[in-house]
C-alpha atoms as a PDB file:
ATOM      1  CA  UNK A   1     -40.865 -21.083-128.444  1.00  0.00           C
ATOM      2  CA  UNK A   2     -40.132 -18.756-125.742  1.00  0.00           C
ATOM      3  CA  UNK A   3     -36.527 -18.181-126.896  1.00  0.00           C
ATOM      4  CA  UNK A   4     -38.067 -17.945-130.264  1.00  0.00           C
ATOM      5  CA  UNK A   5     -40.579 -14.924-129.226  1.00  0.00           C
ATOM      6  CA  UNK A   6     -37.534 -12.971-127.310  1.00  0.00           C
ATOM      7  CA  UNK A   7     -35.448 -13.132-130.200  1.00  0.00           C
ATOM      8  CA  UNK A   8     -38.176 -11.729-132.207  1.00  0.00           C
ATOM      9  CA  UNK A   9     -39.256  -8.915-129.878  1.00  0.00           C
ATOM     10  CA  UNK A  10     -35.392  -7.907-129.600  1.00  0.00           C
ATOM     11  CA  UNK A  11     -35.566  -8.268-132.940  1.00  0.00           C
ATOM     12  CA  UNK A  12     -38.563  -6.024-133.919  1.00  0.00           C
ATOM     13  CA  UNK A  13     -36.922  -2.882-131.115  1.00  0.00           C
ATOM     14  CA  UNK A  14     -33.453  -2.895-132.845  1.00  0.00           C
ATOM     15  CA  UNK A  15     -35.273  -2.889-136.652  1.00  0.00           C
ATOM     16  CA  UNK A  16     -37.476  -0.356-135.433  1.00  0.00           C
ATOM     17  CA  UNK A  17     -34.643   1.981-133.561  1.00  0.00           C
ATOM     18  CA  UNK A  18     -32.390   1.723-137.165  1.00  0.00           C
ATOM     19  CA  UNK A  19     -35.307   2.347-138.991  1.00  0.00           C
ATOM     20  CA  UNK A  20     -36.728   5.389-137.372  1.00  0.00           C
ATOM     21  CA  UNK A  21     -32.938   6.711-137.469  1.00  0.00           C
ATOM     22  CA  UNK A  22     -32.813   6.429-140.987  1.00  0.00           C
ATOM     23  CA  UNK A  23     -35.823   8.313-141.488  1.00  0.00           C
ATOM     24  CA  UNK A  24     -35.920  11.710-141.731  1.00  0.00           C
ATOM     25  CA  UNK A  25     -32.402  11.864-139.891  1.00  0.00           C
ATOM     26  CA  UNK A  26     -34.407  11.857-136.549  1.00  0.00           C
ATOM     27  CA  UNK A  27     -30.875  10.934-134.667  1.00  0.00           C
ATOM     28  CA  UNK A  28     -28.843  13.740-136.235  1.00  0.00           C
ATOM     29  CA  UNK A  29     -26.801  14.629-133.181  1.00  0.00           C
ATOM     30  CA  UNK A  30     -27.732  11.739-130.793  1.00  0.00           C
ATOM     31  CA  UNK A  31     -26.396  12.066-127.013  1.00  0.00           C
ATOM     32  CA  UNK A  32     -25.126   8.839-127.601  1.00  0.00           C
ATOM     33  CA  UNK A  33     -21.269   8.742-127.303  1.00  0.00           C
ATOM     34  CA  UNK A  34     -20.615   8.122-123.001  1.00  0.00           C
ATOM     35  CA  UNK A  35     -19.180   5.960-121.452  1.00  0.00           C
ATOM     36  CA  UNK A  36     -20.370   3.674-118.600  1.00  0.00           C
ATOM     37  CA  UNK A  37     -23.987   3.013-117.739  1.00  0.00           C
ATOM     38  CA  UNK A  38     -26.540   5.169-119.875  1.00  0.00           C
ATOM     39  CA  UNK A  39     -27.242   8.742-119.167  1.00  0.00           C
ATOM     40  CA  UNK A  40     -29.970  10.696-118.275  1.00  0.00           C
ATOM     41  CA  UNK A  41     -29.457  12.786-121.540  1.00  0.00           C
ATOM     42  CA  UNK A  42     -30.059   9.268-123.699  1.00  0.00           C
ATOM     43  CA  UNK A  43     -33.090   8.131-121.925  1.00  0.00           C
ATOM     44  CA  UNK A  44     -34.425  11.374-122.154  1.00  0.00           C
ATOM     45  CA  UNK A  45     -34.030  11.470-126.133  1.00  0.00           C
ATOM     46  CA  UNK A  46     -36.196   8.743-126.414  1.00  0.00           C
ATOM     47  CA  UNK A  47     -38.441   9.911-124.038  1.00  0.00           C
ATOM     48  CA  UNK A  48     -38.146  13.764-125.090  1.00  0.00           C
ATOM     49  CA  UNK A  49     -41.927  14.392-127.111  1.00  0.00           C
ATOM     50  CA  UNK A  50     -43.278  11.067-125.674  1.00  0.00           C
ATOM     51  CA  UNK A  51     -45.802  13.027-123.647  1.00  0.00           C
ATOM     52  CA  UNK A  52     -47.166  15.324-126.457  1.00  0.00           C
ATOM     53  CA  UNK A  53     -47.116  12.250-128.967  1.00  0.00           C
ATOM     54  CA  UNK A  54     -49.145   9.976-127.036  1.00  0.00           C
ATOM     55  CA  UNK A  55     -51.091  11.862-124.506  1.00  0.00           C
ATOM     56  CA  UNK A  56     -49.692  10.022-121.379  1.00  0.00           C
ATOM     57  CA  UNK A  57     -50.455  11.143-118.013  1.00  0.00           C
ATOM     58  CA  UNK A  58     -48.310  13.229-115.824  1.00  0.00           C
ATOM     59  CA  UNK A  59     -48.262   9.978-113.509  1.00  0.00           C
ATOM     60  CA  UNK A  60     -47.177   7.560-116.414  1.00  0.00           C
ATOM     61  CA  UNK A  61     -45.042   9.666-117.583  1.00  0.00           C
ATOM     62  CA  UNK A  62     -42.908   9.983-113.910  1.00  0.00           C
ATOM     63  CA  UNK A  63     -43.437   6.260-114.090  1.00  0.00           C
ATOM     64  CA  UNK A  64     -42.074   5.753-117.806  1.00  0.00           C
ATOM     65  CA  UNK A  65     -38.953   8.074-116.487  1.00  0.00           C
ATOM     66  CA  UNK A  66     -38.318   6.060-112.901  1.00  0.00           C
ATOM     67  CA  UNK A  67     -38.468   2.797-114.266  1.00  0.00           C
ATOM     68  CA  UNK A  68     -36.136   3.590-117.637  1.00  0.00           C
ATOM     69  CA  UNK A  69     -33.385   5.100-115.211  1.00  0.00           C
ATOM     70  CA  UNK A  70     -33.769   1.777-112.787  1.00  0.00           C
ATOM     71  CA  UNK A  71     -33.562  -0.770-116.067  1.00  0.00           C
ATOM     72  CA  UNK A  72     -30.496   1.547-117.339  1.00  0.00           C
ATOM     73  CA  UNK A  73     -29.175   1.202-113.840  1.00  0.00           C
ATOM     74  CA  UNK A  74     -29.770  -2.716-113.611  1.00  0.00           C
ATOM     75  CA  UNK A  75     -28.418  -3.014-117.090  1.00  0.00           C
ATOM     76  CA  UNK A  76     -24.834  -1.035-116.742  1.00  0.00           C
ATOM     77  CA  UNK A  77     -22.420  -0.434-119.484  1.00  0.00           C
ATOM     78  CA  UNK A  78     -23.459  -0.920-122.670  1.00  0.00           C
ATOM     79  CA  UNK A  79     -19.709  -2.150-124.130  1.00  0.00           C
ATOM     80  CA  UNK A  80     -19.683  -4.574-121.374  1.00  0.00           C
ATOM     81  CA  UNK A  81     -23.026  -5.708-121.445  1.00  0.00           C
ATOM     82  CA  UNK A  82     -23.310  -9.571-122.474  1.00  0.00           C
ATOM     83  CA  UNK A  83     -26.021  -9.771-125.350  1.00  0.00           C
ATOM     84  CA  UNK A  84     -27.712 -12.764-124.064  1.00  0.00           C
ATOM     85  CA  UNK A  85     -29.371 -10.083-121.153  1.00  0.00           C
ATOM     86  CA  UNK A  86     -31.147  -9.014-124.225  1.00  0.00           C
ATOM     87  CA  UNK A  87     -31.727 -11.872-125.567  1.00  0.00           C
ATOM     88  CA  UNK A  88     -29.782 -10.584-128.671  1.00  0.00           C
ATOM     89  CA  UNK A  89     -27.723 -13.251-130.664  1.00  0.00           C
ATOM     90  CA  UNK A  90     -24.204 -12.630-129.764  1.00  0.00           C
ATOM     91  CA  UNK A  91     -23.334 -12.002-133.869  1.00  0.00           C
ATOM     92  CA  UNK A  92     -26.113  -8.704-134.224  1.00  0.00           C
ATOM     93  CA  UNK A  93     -24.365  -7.143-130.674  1.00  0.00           C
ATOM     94  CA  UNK A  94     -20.658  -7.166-130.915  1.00  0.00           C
ATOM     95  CA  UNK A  95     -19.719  -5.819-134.050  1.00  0.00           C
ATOM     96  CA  UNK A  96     -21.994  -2.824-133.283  1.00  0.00           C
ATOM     97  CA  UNK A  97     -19.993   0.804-132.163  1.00  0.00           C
ATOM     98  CA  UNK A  98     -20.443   1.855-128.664  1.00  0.00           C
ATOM     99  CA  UNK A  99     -22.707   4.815-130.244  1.00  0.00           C
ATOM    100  CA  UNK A 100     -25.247   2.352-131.665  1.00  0.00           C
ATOM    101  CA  UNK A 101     -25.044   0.035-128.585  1.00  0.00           C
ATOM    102  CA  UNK A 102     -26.175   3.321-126.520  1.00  0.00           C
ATOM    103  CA  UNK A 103     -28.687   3.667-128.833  1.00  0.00           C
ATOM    104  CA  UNK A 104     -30.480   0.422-128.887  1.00  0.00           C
ATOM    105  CA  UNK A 105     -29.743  -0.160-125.137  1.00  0.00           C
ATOM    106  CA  UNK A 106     -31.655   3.133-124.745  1.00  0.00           C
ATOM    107  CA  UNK A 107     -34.711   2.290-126.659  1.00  0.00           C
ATOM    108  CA  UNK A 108     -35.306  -1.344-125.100  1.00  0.00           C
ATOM    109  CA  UNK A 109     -34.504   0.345-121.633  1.00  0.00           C
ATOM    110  CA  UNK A 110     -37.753   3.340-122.881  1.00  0.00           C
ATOM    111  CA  UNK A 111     -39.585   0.598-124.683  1.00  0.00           C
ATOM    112  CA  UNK A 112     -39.845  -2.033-121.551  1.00  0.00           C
ATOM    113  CA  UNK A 113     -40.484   0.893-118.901  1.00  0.00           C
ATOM    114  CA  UNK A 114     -43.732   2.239-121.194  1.00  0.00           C
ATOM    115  CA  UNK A 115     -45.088  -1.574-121.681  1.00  0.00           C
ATOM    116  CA  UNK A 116     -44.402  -2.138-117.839  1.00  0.00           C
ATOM    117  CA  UNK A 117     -45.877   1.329-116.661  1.00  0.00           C
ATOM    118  CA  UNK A 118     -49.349   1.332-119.076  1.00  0.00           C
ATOM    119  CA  UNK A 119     -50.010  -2.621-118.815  1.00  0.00           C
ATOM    120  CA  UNK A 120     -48.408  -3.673-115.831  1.00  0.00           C
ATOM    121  CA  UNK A 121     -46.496  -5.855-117.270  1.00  0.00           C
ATOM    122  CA  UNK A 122     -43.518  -7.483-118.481  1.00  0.00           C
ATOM    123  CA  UNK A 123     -42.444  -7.614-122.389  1.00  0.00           C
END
């Protein structure tokens, strides 16, 4: 059941990062073609408006920031990266380009650090 729920939730971010890229062409020129462990420039994309859209705190928002460049850190290189840290199924990870691995990598990295920093908790 577990297994079952992080498949789902992995799920749900890389629908939801496709998705939002496909509408209204939001990643146009995306940072997202480095190599090695994820940039500054690729976290900040996600985290770019994040204030203004959802009225987060100065001290949320240094939290949100710290704790996406630590999980970036922790998780390295996205073309090396082994898909079960994500709890992705091997089959949806490695046929992806290194662009879109950046790219999801980047929004799980965002995504945990806001759940961790406004509820305290792990996803």
């Amino acid at each position: 059941m577990k297994n079952g729920l992080r498949f789902g939730r992995a799920f749900l971010l890389t629908f939801s990062a496709l998705f939002t890229g496909a509408c209204d062409q939001l990643f146009t020129d995306p940072p997202f073609d480095s190599d090695g462990k994820l940039t500054s420039a690729e976290l900040h994309y996600f985290l770019g408006g994040m204030k203004e859209a959802t009225n987060i705190s100065e001290k949320i928002e240094t939290c949100i920031k710290t704790e996406a460049e630590r999980r970036a850190d922790i998780a390295g290189d996205p073309e090396t990266l082994k898909p079960e840290s994500l709890s992705l199924p091997e089959e949806n990870w490695v046929p992806l380009d290194k662009s879109d691995k950046r790219l999801i990598l980047a929004q799980l990295v965002v995504t945990e650090a806001s759940v961790f920093c406004t509820t305290g908790r792990e996803m």
